[in-house]
PDB file of N, CA and C in Angstrom:
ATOM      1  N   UNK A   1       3.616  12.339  14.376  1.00  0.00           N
ATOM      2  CA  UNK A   1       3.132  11.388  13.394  1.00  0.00           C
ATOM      3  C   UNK A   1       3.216  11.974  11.987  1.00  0.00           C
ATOM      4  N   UNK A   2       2.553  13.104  11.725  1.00  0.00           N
ATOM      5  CA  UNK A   2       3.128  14.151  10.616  1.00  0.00           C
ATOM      6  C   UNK A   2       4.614  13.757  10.303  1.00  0.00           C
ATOM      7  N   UNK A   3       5.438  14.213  11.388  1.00  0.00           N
ATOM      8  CA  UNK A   3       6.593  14.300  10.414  1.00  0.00           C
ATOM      9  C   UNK A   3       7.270  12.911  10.272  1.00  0.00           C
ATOM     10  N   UNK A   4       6.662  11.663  10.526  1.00  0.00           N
ATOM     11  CA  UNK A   4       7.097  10.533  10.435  1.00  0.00           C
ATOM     12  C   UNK A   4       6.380   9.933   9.216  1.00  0.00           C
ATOM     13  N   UNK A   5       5.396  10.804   8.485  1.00  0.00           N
ATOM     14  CA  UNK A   5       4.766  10.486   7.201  1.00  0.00           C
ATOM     15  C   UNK A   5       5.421  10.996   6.285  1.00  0.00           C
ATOM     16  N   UNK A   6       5.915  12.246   6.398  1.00  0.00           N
ATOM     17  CA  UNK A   6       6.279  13.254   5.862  1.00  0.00           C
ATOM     18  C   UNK A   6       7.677  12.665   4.877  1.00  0.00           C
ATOM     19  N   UNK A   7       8.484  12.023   6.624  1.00  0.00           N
ATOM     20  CA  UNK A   7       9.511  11.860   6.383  1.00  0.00           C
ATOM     21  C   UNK A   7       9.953  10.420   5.394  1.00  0.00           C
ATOM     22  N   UNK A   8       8.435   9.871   5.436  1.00  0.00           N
ATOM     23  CA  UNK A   8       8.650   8.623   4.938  1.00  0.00           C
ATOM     24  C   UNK A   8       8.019   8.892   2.842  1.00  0.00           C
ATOM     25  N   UNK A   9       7.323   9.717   3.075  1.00  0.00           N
ATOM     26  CA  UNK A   9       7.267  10.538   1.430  1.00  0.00           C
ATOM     27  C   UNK A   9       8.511  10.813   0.808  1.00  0.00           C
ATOM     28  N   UNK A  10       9.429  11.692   1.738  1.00  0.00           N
ATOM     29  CA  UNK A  10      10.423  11.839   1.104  1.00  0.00           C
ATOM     30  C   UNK A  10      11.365  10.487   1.152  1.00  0.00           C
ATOM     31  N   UNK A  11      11.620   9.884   1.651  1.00  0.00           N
ATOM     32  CA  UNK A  11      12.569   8.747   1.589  1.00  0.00           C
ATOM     33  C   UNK A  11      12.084   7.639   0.106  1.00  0.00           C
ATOM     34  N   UNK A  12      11.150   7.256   0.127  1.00  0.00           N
ATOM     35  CA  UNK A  12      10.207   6.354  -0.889  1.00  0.00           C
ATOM     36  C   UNK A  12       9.597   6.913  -2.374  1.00  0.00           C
ATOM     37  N   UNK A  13       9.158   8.204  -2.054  1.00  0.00           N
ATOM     38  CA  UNK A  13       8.430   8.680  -3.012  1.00  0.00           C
ATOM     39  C   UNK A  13       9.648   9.283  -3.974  1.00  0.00           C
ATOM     40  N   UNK A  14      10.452   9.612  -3.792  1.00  0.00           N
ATOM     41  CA  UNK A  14      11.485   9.646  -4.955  1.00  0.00           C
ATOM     42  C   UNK A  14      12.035   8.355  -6.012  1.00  0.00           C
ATOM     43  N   UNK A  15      12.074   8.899  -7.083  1.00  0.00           N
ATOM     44  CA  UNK A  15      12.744   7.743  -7.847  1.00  0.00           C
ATOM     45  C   UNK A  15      14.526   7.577  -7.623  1.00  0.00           C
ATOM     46  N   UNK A  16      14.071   5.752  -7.712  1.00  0.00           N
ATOM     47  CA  UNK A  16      14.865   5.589  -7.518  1.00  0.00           C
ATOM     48  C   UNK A  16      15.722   5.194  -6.268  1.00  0.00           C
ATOM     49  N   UNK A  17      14.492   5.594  -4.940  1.00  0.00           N
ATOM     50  CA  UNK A  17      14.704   4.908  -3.683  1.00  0.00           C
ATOM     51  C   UNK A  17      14.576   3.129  -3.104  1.00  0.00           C
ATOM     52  N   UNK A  18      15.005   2.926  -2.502  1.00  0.00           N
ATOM     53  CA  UNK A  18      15.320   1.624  -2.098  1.00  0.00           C
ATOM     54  C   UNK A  18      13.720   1.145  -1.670  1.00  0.00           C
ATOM     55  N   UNK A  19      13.381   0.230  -2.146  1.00  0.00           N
ATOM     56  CA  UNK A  19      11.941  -0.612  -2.120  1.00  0.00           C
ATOM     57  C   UNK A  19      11.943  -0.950  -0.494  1.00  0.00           C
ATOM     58  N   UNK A  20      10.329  -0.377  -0.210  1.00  0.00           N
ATOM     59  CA  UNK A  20      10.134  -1.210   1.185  1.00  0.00           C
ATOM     60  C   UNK A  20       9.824  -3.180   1.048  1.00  0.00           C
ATOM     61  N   UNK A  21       9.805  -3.473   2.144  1.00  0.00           N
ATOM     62  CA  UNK A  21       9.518  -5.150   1.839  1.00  0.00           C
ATOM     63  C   UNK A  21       7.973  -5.064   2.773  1.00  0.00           C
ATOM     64  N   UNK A  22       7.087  -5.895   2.249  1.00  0.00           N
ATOM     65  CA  UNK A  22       5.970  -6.228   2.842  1.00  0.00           C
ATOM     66  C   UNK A  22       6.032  -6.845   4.275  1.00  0.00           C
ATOM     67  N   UNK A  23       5.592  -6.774   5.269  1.00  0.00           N
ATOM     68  CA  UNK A  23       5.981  -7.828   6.317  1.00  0.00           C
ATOM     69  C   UNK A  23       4.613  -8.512   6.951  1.00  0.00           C
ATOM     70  N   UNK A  24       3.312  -7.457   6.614  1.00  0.00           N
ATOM     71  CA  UNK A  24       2.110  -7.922   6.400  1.00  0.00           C
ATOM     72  C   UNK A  24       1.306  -7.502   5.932  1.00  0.00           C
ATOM     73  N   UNK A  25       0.053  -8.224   5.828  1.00  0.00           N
ATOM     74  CA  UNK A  25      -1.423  -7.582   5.025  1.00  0.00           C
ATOM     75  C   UNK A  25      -1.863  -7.938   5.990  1.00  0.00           C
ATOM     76  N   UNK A  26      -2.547  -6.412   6.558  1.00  0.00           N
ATOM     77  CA  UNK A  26      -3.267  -6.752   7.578  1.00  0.00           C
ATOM     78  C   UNK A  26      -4.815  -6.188   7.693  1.00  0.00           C
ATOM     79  N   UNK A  27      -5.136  -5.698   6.335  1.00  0.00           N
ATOM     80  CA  UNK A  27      -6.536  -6.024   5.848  1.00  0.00           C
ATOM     81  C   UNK A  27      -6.503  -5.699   4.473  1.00  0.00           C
ATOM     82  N   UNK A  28      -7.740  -5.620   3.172  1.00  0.00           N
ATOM     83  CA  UNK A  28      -7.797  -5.635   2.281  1.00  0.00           C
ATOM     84  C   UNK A  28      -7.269  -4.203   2.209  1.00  0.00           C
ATOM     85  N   UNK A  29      -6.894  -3.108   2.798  1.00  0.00           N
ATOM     86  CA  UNK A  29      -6.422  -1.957   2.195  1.00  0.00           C
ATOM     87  C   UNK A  29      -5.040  -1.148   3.218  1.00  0.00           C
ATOM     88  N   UNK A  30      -4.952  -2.585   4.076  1.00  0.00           N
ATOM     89  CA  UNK A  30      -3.622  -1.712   4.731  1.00  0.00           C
ATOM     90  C   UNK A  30      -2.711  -2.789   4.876  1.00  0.00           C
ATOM     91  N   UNK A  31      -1.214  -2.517   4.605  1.00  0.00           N
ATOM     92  CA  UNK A  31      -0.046  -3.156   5.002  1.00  0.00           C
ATOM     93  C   UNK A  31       0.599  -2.813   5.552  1.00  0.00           C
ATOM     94  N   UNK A  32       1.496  -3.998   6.331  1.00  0.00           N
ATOM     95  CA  UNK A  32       2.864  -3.267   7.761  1.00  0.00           C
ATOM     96  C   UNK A  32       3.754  -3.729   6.634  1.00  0.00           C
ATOM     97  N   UNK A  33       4.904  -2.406   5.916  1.00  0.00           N
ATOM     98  CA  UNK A  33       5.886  -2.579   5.294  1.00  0.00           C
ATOM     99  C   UNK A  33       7.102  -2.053   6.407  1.00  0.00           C
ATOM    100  N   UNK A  34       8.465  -2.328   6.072  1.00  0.00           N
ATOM    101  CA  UNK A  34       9.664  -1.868   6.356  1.00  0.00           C
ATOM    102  C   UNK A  34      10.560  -1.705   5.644  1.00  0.00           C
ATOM    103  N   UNK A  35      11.729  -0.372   6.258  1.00  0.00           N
ATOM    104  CA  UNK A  35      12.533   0.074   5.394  1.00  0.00           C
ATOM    105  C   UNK A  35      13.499   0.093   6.605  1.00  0.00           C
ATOM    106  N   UNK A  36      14.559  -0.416   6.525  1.00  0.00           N
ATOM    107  CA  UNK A  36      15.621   0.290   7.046  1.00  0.00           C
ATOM    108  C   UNK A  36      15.347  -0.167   8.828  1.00  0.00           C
ATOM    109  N   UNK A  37      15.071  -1.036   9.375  1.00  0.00           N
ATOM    110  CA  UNK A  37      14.875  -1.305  10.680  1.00  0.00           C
ATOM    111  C   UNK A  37      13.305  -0.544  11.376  1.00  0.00           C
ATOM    112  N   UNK A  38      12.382  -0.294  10.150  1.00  0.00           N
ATOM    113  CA  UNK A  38      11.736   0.786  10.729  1.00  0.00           C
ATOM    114  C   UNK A  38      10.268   0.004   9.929  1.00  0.00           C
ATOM    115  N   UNK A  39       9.438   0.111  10.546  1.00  0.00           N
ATOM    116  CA  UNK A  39       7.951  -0.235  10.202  1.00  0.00           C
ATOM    117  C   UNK A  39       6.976   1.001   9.598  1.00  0.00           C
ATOM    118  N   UNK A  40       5.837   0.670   8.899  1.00  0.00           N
ATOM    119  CA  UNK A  40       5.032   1.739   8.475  1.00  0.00           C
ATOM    120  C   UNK A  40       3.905   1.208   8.478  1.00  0.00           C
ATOM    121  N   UNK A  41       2.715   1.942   8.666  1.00  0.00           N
ATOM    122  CA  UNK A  41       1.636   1.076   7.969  1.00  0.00           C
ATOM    123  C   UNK A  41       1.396   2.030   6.852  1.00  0.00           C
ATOM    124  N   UNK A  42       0.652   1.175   6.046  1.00  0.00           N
ATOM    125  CA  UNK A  42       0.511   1.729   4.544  1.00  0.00           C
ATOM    126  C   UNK A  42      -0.923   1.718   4.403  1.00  0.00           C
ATOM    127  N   UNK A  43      -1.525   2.365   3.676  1.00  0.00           N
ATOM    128  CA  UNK A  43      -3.044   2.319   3.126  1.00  0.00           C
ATOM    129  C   UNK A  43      -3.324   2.586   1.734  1.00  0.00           C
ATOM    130  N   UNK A  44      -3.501   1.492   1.168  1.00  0.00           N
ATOM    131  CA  UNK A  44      -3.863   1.593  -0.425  1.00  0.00           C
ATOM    132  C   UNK A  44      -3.975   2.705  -0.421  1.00  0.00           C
ATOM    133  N   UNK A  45      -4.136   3.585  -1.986  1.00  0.00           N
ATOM    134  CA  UNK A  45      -4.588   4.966  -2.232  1.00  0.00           C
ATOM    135  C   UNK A  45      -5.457   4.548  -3.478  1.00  0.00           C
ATOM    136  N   UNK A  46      -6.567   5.312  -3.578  1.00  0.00           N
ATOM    137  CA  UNK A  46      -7.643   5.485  -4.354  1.00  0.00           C
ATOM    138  C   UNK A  46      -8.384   4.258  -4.747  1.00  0.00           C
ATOM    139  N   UNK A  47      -8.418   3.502  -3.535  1.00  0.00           N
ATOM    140  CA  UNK A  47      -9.408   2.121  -3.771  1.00  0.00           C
ATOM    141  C   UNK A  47     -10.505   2.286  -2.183  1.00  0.00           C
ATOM    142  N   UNK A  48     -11.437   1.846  -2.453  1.00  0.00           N
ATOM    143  CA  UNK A  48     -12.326   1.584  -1.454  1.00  0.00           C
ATOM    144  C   UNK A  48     -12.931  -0.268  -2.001  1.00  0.00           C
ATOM    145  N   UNK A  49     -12.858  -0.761  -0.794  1.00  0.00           N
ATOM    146  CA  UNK A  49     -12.905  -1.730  -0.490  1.00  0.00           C
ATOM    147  C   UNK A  49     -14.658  -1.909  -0.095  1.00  0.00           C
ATOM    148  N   UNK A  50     -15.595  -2.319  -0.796  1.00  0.00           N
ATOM    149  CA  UNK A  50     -16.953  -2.644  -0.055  1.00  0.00           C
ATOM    150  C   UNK A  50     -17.264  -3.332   1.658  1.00  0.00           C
ATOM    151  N   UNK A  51     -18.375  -3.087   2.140  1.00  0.00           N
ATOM    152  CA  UNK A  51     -18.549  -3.599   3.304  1.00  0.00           C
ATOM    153  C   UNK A  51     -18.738  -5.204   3.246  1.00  0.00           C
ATOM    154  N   UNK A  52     -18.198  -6.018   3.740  1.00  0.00           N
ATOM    155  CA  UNK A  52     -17.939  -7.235   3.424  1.00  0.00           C
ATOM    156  C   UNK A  52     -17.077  -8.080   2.885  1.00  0.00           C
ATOM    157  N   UNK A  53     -16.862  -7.326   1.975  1.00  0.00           N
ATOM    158  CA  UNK A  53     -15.217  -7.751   1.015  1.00  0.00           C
ATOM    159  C   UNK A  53     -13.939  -7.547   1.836  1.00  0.00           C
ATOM    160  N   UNK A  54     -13.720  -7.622   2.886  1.00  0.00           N
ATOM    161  CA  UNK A  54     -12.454  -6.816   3.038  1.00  0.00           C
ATOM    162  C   UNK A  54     -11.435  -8.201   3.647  1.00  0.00           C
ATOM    163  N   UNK A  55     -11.938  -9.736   3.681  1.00  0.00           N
ATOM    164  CA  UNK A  55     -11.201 -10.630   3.661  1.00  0.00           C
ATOM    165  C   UNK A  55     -10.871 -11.352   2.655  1.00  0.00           C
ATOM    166  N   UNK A  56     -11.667 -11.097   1.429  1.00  0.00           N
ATOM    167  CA  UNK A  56     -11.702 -11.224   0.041  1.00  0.00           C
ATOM    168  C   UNK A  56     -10.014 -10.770  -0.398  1.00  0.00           C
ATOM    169  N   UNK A  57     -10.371  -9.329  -0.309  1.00  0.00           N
ATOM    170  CA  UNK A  57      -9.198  -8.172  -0.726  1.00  0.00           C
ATOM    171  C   UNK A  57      -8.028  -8.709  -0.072  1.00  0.00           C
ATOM    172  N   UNK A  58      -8.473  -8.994   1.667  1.00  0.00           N
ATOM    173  CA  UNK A  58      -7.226  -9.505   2.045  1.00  0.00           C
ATOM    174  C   UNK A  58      -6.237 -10.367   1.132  1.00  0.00           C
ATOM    175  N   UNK A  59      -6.804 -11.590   1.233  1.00  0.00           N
ATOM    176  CA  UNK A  59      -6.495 -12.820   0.940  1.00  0.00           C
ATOM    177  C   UNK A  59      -6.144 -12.512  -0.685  1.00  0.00           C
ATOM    178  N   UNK A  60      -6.834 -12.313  -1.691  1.00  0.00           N
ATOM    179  CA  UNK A  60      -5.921 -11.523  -2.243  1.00  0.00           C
ATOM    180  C   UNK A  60      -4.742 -11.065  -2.569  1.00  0.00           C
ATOM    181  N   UNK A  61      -4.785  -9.707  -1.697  1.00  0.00           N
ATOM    182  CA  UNK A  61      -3.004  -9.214  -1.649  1.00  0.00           C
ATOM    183  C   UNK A  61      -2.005 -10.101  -0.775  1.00  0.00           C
ATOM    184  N   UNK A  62      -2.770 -11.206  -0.068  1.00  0.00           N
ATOM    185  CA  UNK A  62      -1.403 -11.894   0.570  1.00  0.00           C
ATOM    186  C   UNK A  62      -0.982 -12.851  -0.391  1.00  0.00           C
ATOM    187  N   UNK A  63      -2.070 -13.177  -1.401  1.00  0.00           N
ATOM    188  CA  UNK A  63      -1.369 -13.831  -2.552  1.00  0.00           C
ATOM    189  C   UNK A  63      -0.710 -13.025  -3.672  1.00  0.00           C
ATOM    190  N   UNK A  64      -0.883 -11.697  -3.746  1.00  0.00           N
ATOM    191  CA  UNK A  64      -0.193 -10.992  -4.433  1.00  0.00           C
ATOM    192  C   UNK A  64       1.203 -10.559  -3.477  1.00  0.00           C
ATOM    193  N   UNK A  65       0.920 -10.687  -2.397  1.00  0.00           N
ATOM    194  CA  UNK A  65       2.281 -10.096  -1.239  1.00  0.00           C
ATOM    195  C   UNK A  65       2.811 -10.992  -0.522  1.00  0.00           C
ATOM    196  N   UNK A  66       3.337 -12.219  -1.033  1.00  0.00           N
ATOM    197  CA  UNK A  66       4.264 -12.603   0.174  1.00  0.00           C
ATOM    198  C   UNK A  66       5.134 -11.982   0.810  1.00  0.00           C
ATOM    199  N   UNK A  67       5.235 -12.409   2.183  1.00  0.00           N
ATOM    200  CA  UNK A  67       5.966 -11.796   3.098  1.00  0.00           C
ATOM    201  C   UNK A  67       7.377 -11.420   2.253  1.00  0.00           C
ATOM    202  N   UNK A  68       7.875 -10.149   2.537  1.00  0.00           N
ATOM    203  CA  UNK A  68       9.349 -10.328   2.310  1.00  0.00           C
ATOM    204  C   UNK A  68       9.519  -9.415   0.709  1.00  0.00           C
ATOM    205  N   UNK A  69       7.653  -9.133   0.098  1.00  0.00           N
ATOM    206  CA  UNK A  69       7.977  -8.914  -1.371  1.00  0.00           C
ATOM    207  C   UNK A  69       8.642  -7.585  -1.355  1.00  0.00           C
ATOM    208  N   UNK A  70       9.174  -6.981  -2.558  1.00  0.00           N
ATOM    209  CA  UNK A  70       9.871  -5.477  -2.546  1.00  0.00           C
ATOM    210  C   UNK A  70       8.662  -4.982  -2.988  1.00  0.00           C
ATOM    211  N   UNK A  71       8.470  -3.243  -2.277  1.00  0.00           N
ATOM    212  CA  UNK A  71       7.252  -2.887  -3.269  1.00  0.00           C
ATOM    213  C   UNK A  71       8.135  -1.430  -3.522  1.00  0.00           C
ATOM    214  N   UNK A  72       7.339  -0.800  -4.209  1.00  0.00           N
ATOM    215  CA  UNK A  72       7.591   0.641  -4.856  1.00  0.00           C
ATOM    216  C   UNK A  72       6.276   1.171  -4.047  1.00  0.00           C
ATOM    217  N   UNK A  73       6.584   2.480  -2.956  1.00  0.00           N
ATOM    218  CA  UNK A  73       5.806   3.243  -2.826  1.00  0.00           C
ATOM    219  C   UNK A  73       5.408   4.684  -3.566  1.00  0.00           C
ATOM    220  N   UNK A  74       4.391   5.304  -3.648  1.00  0.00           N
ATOM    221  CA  UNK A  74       3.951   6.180  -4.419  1.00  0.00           C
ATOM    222  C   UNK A  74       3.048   6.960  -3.714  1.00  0.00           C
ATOM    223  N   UNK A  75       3.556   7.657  -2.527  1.00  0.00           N
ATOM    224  CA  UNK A  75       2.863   8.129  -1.607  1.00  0.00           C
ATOM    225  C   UNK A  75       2.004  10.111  -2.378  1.00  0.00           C
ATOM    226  N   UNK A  76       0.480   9.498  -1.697  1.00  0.00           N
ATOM    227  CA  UNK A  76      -0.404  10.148  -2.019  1.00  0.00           C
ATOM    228  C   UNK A  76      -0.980  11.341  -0.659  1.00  0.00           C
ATOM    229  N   UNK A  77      -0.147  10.941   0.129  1.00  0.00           N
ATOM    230  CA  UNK A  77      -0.907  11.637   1.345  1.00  0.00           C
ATOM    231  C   UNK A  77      -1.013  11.453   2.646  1.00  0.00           C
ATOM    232  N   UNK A  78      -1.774  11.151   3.822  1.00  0.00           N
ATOM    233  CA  UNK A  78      -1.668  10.723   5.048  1.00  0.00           C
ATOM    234  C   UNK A  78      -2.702  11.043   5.827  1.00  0.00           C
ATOM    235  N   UNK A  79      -3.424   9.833   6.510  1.00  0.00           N
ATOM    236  CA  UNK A  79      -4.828   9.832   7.041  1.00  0.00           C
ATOM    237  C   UNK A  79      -4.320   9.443   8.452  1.00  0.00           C
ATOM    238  N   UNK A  80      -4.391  10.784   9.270  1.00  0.00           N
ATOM    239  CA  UNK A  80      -4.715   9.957  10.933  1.00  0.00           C
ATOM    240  C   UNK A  80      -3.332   9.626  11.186  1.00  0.00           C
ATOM    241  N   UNK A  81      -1.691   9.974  10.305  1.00  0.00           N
ATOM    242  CA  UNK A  81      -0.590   9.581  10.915  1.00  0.00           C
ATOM    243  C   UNK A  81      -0.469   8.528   9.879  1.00  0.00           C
ATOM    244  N   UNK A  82      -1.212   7.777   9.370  1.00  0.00           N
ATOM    245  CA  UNK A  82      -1.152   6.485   8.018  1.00  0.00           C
ATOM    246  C   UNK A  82      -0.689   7.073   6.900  1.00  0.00           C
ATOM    247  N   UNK A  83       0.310   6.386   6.466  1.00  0.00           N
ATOM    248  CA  UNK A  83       0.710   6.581   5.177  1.00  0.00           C
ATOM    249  C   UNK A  83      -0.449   6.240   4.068  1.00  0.00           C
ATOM    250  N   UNK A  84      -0.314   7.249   3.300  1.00  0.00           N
ATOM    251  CA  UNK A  84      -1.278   6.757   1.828  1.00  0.00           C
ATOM    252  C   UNK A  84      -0.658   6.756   0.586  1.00  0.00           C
ATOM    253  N   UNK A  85      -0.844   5.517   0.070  1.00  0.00           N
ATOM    254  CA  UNK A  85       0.026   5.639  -1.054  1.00  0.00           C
ATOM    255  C   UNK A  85       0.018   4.230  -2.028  1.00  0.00           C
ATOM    256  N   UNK A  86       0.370   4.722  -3.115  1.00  0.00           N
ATOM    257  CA  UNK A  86       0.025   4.175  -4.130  1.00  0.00           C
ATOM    258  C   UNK A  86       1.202   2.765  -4.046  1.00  0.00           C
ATOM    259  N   UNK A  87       0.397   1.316  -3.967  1.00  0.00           N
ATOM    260  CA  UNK A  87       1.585   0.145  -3.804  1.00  0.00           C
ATOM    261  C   UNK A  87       2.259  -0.238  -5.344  1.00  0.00           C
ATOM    262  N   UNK A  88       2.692  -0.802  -5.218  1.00  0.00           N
ATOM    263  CA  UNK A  88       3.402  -1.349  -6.597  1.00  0.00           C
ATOM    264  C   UNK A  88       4.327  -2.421  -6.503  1.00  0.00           C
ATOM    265  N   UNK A  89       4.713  -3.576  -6.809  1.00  0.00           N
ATOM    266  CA  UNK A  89       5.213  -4.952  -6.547  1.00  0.00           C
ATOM    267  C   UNK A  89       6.353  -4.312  -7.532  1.00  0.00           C
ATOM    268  N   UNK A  90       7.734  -4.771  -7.486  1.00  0.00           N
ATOM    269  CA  UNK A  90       8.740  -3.847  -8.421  1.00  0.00           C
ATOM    270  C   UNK A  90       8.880  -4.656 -10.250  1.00  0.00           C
ATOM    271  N   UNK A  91       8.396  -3.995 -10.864  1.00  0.00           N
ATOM    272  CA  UNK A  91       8.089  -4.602 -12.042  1.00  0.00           C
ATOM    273  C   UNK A  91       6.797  -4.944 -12.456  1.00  0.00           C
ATOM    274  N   UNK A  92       5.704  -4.505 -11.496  1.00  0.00           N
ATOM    275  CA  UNK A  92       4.546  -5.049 -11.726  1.00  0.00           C
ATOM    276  C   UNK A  92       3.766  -3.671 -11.710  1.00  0.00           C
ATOM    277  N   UNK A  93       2.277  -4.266 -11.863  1.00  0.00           N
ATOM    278  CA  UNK A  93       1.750  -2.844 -11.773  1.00  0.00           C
ATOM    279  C   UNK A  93       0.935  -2.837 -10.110  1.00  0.00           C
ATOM    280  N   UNK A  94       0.304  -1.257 -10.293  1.00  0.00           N
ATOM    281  CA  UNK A  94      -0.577  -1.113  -8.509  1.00  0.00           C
ATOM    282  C   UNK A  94      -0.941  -2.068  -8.163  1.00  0.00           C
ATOM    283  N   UNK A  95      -1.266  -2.209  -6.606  1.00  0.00           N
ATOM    284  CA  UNK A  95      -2.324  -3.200  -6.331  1.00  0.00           C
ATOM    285  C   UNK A  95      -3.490  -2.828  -6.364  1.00  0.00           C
ATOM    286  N   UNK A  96      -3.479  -1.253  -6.161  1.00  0.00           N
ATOM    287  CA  UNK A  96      -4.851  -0.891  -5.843  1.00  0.00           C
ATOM    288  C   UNK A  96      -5.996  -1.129  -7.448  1.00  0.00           C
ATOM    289  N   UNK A  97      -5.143  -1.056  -8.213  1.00  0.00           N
ATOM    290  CA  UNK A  97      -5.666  -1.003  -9.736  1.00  0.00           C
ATOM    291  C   UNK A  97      -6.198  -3.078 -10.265  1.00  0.00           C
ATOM    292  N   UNK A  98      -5.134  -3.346  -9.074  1.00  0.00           N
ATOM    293  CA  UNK A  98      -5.212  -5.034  -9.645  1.00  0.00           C
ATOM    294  C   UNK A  98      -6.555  -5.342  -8.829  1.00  0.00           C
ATOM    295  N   UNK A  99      -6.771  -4.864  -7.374  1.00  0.00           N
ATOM    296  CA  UNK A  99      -7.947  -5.105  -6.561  1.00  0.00           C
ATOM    297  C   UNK A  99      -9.129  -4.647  -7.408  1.00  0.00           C
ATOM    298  N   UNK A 100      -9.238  -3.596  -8.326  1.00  0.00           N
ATOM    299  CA  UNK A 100     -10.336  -3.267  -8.726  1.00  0.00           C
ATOM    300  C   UNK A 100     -10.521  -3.923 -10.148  1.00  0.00           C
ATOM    301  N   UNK A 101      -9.466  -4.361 -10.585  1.00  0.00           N
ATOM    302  CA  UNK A 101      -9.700  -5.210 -12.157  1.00  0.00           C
ATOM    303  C   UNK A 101     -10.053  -6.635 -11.501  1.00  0.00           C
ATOM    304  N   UNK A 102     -10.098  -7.402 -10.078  1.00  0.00           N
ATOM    305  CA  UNK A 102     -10.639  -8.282  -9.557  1.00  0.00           C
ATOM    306  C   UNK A 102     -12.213  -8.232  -9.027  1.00  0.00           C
ATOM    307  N   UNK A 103     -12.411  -7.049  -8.504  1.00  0.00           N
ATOM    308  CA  UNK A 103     -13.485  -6.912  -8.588  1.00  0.00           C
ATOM    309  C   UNK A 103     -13.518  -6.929  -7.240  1.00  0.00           C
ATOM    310  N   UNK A 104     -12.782  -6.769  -6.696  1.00  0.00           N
ATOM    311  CA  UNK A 104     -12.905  -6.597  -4.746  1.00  0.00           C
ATOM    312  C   UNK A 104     -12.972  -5.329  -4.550  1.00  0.00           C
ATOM    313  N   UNK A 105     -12.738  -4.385  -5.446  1.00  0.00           N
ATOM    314  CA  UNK A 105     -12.516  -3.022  -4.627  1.00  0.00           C
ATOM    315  C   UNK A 105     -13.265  -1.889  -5.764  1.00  0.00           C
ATOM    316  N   UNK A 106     -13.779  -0.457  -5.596  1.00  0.00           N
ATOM    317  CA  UNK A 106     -14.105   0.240  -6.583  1.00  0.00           C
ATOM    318  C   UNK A 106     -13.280   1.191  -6.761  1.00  0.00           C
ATOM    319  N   UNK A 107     -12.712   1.919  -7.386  1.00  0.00           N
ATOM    320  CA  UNK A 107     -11.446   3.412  -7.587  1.00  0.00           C
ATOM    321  C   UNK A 107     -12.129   4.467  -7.017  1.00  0.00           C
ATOM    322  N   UNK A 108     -11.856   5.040  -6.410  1.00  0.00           N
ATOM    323  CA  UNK A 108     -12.435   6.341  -5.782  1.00  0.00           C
ATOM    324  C   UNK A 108     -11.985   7.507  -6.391  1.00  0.00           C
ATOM    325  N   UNK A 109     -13.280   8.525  -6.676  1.00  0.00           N
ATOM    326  CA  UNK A 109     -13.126   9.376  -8.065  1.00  0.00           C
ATOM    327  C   UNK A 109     -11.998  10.224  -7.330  1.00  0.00           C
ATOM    328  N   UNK A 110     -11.553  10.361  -8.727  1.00  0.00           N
ATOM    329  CA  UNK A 110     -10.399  11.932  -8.445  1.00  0.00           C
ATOM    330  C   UNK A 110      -9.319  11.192  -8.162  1.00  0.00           C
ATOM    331  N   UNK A 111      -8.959   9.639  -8.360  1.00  0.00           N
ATOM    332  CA  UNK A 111      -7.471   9.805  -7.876  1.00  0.00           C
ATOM    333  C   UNK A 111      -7.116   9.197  -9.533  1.00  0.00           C
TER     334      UNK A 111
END
C-alpha cells in the first residue's frame, strides 16, 4: 500500500503531470479519483471536517466535482495506505481552502 502511495506522489505530484479525473465524492473529505485505468482514494489535506457536517461538505464538493472533473493533485502524505493531498480543480483554487471559506470545514494547524 506504501508503495502504491508512494508511487502515486511521484506520478501527480510533479509539475506538469497529467490531471486525475474525479469519479466520486464519497464523503466530505475523501474522493475515488483515476489516472490511467487505475483508481485512488484521495483525502483532502489540512481540512477537518466537524462531527455532523460531513454531508454538508459532501454535497458541496459534488457540486464543486462533477463526475469526470480534471483535478491537480498536491500530495501531502499518506494515512493507512490513503493518499493525502492537496485537491485542486485545474485553474481553480484547493478545495480544501474553498470547504473552509464555506464554512463546512476548519484548516488544521501546521499545514
Amino acid at each position: 500500500m506504501l508503495a502504491a502511495a508512494m508511487a502515486m506522489v511521484l506520478l501527480l505530484g510533479a509539475a506538469g503531470a497529467q490531471a486525475a479525473e474525479v469519479l466520486q465524492v464519497r464523503s466530505g473529505t475523501l474522493l475515488q479519483v483515476g489516472d490511467h485505468n487505475r483508481t485512488y482514494t484521495v483525502e483532502l489535506a489540512c481540512v477537518a471536517v466537524p462531527a455532523g457536517g460531513d454531508e454538508a461538505a459532501a454535497a458541496w464538493l459534488r457540486q464543486a466535482l462533477p463526475r469526470r472533473t480534471k483535478v491537480n493533485l498536491r500530495p501531502v502524505g499518506n494515512d493507512d495506505g490513503t493518499l493525502v493531498a492537496r485537491v485542486q480543480r485545474l485553474g481553480a483554487s484547493d478545495l480544501g481552502s474553498g470547504l473552509v471559506a464555506a464554512g463546512l470545514a476548519s484548516a488544521k494547524p501546521g499545514c
